[in-house]
PDB file of N, CA and C in Angstrom:
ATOM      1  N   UNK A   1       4.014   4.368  25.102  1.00  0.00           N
ATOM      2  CA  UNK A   1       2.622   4.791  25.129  1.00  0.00           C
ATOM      3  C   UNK A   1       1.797   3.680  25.756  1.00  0.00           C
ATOM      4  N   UNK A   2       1.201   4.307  26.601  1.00  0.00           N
ATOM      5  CA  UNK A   2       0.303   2.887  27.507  1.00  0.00           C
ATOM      6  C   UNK A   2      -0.960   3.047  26.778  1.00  0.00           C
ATOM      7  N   UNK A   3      -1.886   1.849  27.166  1.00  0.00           N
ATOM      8  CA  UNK A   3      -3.538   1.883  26.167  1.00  0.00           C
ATOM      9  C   UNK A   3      -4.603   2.876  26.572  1.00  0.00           C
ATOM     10  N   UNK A   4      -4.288   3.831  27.152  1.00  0.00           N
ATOM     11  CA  UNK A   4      -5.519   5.335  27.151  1.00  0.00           C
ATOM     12  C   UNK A   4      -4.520   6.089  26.219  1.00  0.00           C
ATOM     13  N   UNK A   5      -3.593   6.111  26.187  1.00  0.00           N
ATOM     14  CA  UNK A   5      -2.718   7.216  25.689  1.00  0.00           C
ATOM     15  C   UNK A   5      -3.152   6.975  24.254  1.00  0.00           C
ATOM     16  N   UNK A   6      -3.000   5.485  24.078  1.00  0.00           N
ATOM     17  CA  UNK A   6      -3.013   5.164  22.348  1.00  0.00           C
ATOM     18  C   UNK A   6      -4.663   5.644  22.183  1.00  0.00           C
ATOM     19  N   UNK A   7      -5.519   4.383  23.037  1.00  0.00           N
ATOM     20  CA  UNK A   7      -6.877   5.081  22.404  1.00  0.00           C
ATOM     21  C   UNK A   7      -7.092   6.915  22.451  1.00  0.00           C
ATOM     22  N   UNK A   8      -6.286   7.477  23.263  1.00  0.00           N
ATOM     23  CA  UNK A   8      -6.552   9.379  23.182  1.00  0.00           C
ATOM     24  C   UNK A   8      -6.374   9.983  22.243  1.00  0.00           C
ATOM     25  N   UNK A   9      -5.001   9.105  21.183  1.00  0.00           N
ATOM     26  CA  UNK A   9      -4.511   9.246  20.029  1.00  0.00           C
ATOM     27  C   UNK A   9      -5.387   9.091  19.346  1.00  0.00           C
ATOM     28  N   UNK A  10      -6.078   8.297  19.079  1.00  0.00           N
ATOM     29  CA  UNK A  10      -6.567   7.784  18.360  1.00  0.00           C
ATOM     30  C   UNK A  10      -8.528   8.954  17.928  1.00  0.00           C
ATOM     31  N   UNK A  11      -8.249   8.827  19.418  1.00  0.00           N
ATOM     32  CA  UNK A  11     -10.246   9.907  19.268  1.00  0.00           C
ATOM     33  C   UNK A  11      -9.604  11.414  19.227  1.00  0.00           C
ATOM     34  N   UNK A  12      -7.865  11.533  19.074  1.00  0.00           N
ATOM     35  CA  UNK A  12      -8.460  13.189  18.980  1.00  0.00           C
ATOM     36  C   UNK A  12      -8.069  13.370  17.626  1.00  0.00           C
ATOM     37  N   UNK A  13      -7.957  11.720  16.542  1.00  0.00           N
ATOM     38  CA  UNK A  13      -8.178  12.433  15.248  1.00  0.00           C
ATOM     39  C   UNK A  13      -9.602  12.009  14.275  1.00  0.00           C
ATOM     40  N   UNK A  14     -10.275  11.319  15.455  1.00  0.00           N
ATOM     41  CA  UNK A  14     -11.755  11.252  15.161  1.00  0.00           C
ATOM     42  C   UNK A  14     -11.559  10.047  14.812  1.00  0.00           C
ATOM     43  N   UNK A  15     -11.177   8.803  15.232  1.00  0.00           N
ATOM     44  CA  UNK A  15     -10.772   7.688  14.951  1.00  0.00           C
ATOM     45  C   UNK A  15     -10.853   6.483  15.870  1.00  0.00           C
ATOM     46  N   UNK A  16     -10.739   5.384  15.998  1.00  0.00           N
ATOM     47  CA  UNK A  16     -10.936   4.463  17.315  1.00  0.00           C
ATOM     48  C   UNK A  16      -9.622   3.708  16.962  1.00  0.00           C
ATOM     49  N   UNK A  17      -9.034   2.898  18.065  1.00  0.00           N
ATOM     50  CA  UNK A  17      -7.976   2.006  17.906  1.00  0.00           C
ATOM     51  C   UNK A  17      -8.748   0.514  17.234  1.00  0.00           C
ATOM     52  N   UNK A  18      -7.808   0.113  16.062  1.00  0.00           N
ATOM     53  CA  UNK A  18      -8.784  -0.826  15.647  1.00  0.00           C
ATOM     54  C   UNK A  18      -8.695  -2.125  16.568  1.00  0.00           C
ATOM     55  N   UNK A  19      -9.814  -3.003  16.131  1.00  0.00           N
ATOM     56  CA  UNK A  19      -9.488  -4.377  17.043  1.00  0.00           C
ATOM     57  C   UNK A  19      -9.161  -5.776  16.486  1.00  0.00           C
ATOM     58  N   UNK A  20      -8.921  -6.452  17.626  1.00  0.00           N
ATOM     59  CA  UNK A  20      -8.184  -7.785  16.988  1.00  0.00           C
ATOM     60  C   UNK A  20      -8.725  -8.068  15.792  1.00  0.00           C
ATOM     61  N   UNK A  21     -10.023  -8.197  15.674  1.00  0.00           N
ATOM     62  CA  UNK A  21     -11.202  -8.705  14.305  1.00  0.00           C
ATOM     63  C   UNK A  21      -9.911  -8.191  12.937  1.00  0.00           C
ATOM     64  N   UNK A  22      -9.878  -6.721  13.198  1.00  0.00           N
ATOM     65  CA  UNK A  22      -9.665  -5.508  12.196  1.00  0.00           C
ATOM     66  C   UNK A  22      -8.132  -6.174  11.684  1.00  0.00           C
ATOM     67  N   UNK A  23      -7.399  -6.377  12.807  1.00  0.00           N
ATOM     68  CA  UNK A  23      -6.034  -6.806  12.276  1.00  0.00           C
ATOM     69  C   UNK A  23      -5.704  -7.658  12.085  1.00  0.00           C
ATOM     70  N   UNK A  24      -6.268  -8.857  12.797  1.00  0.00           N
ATOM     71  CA  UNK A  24      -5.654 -10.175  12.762  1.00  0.00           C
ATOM     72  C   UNK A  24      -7.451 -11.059  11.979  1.00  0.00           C
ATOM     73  N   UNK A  25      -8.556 -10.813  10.853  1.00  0.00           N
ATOM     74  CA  UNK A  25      -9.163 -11.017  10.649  1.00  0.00           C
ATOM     75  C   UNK A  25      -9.554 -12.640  10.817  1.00  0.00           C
ATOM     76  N   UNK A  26      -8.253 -13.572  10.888  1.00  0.00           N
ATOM     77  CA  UNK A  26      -8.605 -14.979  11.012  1.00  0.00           C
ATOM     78  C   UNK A  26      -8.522 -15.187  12.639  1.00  0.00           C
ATOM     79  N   UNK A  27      -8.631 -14.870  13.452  1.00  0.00           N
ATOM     80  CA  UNK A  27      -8.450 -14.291  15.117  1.00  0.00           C
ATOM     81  C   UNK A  27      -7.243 -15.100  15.667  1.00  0.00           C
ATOM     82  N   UNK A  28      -6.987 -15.533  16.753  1.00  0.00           N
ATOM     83  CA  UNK A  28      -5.673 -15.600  17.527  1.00  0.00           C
ATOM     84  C   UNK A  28      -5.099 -17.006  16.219  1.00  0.00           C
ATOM     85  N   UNK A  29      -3.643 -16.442  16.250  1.00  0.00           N
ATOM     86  CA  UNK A  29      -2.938 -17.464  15.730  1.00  0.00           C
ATOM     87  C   UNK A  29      -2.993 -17.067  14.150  1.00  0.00           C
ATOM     88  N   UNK A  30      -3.506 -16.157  13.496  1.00  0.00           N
ATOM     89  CA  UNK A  30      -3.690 -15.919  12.377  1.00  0.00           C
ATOM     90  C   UNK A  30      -2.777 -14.851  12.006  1.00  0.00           C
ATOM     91  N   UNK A  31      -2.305 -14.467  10.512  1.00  0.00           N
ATOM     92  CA  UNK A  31      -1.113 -13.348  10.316  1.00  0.00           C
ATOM     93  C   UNK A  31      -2.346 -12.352  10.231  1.00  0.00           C
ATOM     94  N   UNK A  32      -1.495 -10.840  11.011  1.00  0.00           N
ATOM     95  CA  UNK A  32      -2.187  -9.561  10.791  1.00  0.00           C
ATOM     96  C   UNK A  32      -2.113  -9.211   9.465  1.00  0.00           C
ATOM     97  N   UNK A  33      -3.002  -8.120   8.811  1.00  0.00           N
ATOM     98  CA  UNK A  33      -3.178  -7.479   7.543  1.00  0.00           C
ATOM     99  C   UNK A  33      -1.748  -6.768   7.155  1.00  0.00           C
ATOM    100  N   UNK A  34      -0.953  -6.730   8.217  1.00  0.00           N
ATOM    101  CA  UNK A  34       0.079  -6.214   7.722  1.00  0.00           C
ATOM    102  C   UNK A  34       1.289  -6.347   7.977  1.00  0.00           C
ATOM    103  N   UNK A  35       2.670  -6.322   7.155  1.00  0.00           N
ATOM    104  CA  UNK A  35       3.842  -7.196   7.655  1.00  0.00           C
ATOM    105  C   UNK A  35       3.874  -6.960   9.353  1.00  0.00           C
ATOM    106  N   UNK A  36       4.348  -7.926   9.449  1.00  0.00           N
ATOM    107  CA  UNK A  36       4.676  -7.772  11.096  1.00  0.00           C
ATOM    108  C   UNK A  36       6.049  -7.443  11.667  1.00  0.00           C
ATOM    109  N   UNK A  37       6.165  -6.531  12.827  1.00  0.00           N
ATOM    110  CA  UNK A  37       7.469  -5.924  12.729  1.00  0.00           C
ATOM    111  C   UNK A  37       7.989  -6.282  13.649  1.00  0.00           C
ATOM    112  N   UNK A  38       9.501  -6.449  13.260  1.00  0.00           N
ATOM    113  CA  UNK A  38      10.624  -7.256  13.837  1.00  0.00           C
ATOM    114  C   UNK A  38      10.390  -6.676  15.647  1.00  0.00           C
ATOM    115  N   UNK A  39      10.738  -8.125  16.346  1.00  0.00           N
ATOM    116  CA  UNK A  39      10.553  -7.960  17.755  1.00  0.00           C
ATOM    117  C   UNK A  39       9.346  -8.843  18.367  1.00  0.00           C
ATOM    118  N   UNK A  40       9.645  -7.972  19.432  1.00  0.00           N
ATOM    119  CA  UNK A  40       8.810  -8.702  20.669  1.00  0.00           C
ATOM    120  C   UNK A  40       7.728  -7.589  20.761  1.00  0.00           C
ATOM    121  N   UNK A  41       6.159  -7.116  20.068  1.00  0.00           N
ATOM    122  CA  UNK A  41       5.609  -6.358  19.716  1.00  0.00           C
ATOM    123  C   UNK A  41       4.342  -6.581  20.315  1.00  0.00           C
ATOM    124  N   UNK A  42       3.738  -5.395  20.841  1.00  0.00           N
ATOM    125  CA  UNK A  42       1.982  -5.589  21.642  1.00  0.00           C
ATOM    126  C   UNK A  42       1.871  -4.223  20.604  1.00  0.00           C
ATOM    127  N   UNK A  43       0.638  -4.786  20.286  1.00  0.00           N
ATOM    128  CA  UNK A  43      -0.554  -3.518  19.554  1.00  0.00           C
ATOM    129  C   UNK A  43      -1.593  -3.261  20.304  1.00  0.00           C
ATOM    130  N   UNK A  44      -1.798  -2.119  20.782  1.00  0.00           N
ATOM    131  CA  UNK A  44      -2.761  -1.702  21.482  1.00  0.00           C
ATOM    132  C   UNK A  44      -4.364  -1.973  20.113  1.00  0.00           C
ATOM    133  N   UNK A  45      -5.212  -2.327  21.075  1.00  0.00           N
ATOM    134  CA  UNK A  45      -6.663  -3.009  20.393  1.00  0.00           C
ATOM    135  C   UNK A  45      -7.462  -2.136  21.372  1.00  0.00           C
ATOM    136  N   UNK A  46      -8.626  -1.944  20.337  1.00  0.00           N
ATOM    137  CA  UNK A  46      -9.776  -1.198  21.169  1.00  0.00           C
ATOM    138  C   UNK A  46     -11.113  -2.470  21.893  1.00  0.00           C
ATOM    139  N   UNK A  47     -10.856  -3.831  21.631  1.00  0.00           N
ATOM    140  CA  UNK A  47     -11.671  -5.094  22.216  1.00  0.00           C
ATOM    141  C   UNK A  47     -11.956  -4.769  23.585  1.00  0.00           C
ATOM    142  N   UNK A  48     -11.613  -4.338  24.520  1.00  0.00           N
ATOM    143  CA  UNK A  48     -11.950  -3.466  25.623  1.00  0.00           C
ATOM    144  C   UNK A  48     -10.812  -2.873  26.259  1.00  0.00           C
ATOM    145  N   UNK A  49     -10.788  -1.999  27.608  1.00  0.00           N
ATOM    146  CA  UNK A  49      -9.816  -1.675  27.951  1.00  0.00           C
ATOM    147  C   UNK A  49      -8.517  -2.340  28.167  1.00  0.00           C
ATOM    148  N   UNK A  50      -7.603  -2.040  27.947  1.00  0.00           N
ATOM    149  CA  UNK A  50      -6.292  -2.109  28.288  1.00  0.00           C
ATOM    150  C   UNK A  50      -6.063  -3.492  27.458  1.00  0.00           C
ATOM    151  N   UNK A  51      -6.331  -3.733  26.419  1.00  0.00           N
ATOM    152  CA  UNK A  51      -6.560  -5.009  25.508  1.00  0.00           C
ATOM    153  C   UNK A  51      -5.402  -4.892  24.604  1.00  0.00           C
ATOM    154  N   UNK A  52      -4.293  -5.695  24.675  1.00  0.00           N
ATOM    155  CA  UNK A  52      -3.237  -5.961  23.413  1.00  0.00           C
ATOM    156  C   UNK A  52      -2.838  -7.378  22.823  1.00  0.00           C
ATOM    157  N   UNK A  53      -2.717  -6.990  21.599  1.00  0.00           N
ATOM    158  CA  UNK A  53      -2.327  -8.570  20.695  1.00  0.00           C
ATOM    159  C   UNK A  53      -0.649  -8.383  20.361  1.00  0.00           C
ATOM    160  N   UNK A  54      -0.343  -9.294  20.436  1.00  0.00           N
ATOM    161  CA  UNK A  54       1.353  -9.672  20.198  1.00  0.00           C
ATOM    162  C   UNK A  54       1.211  -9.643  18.851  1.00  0.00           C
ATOM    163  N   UNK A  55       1.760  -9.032  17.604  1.00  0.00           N
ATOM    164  CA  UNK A  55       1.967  -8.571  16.518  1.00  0.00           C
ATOM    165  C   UNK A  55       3.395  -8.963  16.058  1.00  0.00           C
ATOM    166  N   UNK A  56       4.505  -8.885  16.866  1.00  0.00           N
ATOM    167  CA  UNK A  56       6.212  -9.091  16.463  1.00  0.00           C
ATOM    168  C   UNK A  56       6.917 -10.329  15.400  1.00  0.00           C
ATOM    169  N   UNK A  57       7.877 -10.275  15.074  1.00  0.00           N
ATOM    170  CA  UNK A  57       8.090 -11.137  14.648  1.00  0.00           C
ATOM    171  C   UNK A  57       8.661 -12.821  15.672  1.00  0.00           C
ATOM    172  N   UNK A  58       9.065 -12.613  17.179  1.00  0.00           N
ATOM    173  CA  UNK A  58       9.819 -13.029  18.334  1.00  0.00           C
ATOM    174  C   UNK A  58       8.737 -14.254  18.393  1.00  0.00           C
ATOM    175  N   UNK A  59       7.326 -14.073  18.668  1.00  0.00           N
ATOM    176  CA  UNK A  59       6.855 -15.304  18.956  1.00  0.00           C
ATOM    177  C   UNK A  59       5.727 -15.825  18.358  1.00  0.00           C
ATOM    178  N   UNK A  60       6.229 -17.096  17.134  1.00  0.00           N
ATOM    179  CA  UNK A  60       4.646 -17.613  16.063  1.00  0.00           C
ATOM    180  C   UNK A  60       3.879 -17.820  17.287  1.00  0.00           C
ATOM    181  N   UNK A  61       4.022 -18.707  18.299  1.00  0.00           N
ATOM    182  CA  UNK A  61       2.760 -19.249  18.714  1.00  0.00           C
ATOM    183  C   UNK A  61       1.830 -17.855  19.856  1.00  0.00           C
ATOM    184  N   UNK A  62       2.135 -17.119  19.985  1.00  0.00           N
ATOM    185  CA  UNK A  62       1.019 -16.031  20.480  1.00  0.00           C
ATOM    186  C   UNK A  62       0.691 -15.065  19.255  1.00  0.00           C
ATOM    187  N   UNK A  63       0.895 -15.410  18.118  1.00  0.00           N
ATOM    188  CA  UNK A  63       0.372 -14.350  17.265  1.00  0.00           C
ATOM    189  C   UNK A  63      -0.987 -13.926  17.050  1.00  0.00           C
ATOM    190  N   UNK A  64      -1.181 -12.546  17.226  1.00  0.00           N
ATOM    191  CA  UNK A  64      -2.471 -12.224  17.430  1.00  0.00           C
ATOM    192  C   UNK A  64      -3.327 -12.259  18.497  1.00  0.00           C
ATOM    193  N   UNK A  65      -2.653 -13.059  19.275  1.00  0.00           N
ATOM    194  CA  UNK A  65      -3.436 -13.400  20.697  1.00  0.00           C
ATOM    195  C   UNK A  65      -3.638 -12.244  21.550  1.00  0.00           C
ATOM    196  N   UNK A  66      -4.447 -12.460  22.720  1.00  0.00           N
ATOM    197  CA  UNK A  66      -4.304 -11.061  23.490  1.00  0.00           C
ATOM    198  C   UNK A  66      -3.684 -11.333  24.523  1.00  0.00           C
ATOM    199  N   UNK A  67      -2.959 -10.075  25.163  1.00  0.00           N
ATOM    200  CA  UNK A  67      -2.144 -10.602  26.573  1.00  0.00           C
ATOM    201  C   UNK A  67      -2.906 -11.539  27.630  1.00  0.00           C
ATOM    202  N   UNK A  68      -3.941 -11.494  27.809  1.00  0.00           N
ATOM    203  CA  UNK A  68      -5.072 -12.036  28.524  1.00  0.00           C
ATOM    204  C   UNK A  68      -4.621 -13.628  28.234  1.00  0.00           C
ATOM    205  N   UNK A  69      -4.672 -13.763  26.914  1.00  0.00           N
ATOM    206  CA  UNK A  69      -4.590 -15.615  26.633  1.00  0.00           C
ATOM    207  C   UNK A  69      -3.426 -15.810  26.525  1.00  0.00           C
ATOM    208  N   UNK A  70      -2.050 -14.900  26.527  1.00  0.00           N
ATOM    209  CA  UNK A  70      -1.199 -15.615  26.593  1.00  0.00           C
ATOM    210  C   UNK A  70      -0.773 -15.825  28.048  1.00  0.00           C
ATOM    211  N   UNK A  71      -0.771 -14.788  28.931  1.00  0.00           N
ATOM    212  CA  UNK A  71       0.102 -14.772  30.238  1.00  0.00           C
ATOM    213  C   UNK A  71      -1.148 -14.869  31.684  1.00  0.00           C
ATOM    214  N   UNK A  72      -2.537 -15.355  30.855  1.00  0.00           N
ATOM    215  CA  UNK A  72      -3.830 -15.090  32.157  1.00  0.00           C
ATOM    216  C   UNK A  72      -4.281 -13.836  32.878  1.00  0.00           C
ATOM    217  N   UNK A  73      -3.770 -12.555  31.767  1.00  0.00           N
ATOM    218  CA  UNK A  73      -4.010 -11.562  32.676  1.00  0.00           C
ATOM    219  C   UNK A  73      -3.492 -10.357  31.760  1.00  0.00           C
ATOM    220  N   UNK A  74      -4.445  -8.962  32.052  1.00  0.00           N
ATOM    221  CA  UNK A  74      -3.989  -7.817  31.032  1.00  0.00           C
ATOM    222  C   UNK A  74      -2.474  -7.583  31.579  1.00  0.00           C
ATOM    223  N   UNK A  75      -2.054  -6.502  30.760  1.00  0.00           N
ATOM    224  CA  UNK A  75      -0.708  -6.675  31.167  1.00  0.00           C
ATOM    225  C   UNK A  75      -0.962  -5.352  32.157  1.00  0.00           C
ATOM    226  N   UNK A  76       0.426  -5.318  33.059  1.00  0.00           N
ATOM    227  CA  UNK A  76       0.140  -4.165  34.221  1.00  0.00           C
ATOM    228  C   UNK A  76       1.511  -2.611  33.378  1.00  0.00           C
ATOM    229  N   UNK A  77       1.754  -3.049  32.575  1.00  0.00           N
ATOM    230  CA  UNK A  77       2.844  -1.503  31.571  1.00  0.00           C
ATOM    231  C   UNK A  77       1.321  -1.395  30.892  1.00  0.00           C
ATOM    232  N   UNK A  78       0.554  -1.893  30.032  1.00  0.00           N
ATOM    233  CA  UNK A  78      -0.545  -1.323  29.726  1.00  0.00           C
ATOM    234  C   UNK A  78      -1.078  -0.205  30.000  1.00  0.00           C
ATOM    235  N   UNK A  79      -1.445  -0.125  31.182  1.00  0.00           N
ATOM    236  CA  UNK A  79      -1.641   1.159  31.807  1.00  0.00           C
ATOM    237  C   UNK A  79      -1.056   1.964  32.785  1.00  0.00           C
ATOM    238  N   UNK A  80       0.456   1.517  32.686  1.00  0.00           N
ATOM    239  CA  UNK A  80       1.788   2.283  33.360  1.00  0.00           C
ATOM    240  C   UNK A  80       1.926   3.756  32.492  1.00  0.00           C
ATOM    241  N   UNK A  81       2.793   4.482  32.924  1.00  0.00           N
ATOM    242  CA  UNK A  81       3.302   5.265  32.015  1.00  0.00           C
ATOM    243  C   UNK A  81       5.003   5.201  31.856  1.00  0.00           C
ATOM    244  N   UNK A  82       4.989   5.474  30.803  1.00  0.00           N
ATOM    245  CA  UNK A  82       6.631   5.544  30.236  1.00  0.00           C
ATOM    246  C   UNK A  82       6.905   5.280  28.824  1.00  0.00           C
ATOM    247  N   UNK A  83       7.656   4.934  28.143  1.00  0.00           N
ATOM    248  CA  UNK A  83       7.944   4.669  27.130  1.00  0.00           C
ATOM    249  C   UNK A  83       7.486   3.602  26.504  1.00  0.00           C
ATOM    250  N   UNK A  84       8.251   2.562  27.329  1.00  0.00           N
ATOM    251  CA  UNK A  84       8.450   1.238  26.683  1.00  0.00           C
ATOM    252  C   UNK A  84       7.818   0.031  28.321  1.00  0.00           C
ATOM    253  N   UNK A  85       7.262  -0.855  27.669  1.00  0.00           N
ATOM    254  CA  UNK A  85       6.952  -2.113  28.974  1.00  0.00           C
ATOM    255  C   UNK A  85       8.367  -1.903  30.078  1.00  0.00           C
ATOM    256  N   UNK A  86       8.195  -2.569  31.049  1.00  0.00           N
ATOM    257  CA  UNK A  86       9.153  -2.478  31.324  1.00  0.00           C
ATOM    258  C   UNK A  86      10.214  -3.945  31.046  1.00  0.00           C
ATOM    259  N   UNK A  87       9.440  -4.792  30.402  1.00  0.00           N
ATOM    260  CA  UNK A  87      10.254  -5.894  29.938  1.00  0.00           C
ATOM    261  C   UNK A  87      10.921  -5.545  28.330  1.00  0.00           C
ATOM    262  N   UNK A  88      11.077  -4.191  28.345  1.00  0.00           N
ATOM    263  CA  UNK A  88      11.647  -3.897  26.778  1.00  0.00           C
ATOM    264  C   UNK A  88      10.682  -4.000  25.350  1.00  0.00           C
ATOM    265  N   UNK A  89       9.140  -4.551  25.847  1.00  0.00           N
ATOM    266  CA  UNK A  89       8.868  -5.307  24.311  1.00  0.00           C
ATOM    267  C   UNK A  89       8.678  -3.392  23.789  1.00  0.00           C
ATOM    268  N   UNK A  90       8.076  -3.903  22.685  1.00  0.00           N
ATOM    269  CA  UNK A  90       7.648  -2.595  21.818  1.00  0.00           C
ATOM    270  C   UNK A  90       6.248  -2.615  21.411  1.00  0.00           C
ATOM    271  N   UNK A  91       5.663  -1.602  21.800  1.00  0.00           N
ATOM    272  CA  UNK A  91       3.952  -1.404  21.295  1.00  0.00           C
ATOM    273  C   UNK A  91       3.652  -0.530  20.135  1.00  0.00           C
ATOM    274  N   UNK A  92       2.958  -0.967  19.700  1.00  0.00           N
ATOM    275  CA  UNK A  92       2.244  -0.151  18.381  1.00  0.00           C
ATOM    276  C   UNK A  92       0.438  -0.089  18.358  1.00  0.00           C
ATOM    277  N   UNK A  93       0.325   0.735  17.588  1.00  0.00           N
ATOM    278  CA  UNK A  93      -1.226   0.817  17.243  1.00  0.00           C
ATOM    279  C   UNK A  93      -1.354   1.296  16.158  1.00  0.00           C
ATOM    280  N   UNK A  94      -3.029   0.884  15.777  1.00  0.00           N
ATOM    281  CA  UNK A  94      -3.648   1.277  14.548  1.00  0.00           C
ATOM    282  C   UNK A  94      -4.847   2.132  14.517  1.00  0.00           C
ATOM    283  N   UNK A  95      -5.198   3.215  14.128  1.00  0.00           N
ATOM    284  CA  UNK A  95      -6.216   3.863  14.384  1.00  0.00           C
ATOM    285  C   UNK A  95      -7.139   3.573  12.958  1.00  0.00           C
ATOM    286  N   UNK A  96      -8.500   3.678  13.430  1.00  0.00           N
ATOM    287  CA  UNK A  96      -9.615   3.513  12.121  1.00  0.00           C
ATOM    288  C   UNK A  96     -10.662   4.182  12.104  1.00  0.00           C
ATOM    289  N   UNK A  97     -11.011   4.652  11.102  1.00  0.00           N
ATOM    290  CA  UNK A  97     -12.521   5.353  10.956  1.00  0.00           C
ATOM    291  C   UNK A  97     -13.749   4.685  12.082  1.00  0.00           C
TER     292      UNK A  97
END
């Protein structure tokens, strides 16, 4: 799922994708509100378009961060289509009132 797909998910159950604030409340480098799942993991964030934080268990030092601060740049599977990045990681999201 690339980041329109997730945010589409997200507004057609009357909901927004939450953002870094929402998950990672102490901001980059801080643990998310919720266990973090095994891997190399991007969560789609509603902070603006095409915006994801590394969530996985694979790397402490980008936790929470956004692709932007780790690699200088949104990522380009973001707004690809297909399954999965094409570097294998795994994406998730959170939707919120």
């Amino acid at each position: 799922m690339n980041w329109s797909e997730a945010k589409a998910l997200c507004t057609s159950q009357g909901k927004s994708l939450a953002t870094r604030s929402s998950i990672c409340p102490g901001g980059a480098g801080s643990q998310p509100v919720f266990s973090r799942p095994s891997g190399d993991v991007w969560m789609a964030v509603g902070d603006h378009d095409n915006a994801w934080i590394s969530v996985g268990t694979s790397y402490d030092d980008r936790l929470c961060k956004l692709h932007e601060e780790v690699t200088g740049s949104a990522p380009t599977w973001g707004v690809s289509r297909g399954p999965e990045p094409e570097t294998g990681q795994a994406t998730a999201l959170a939707c919120v009132p």
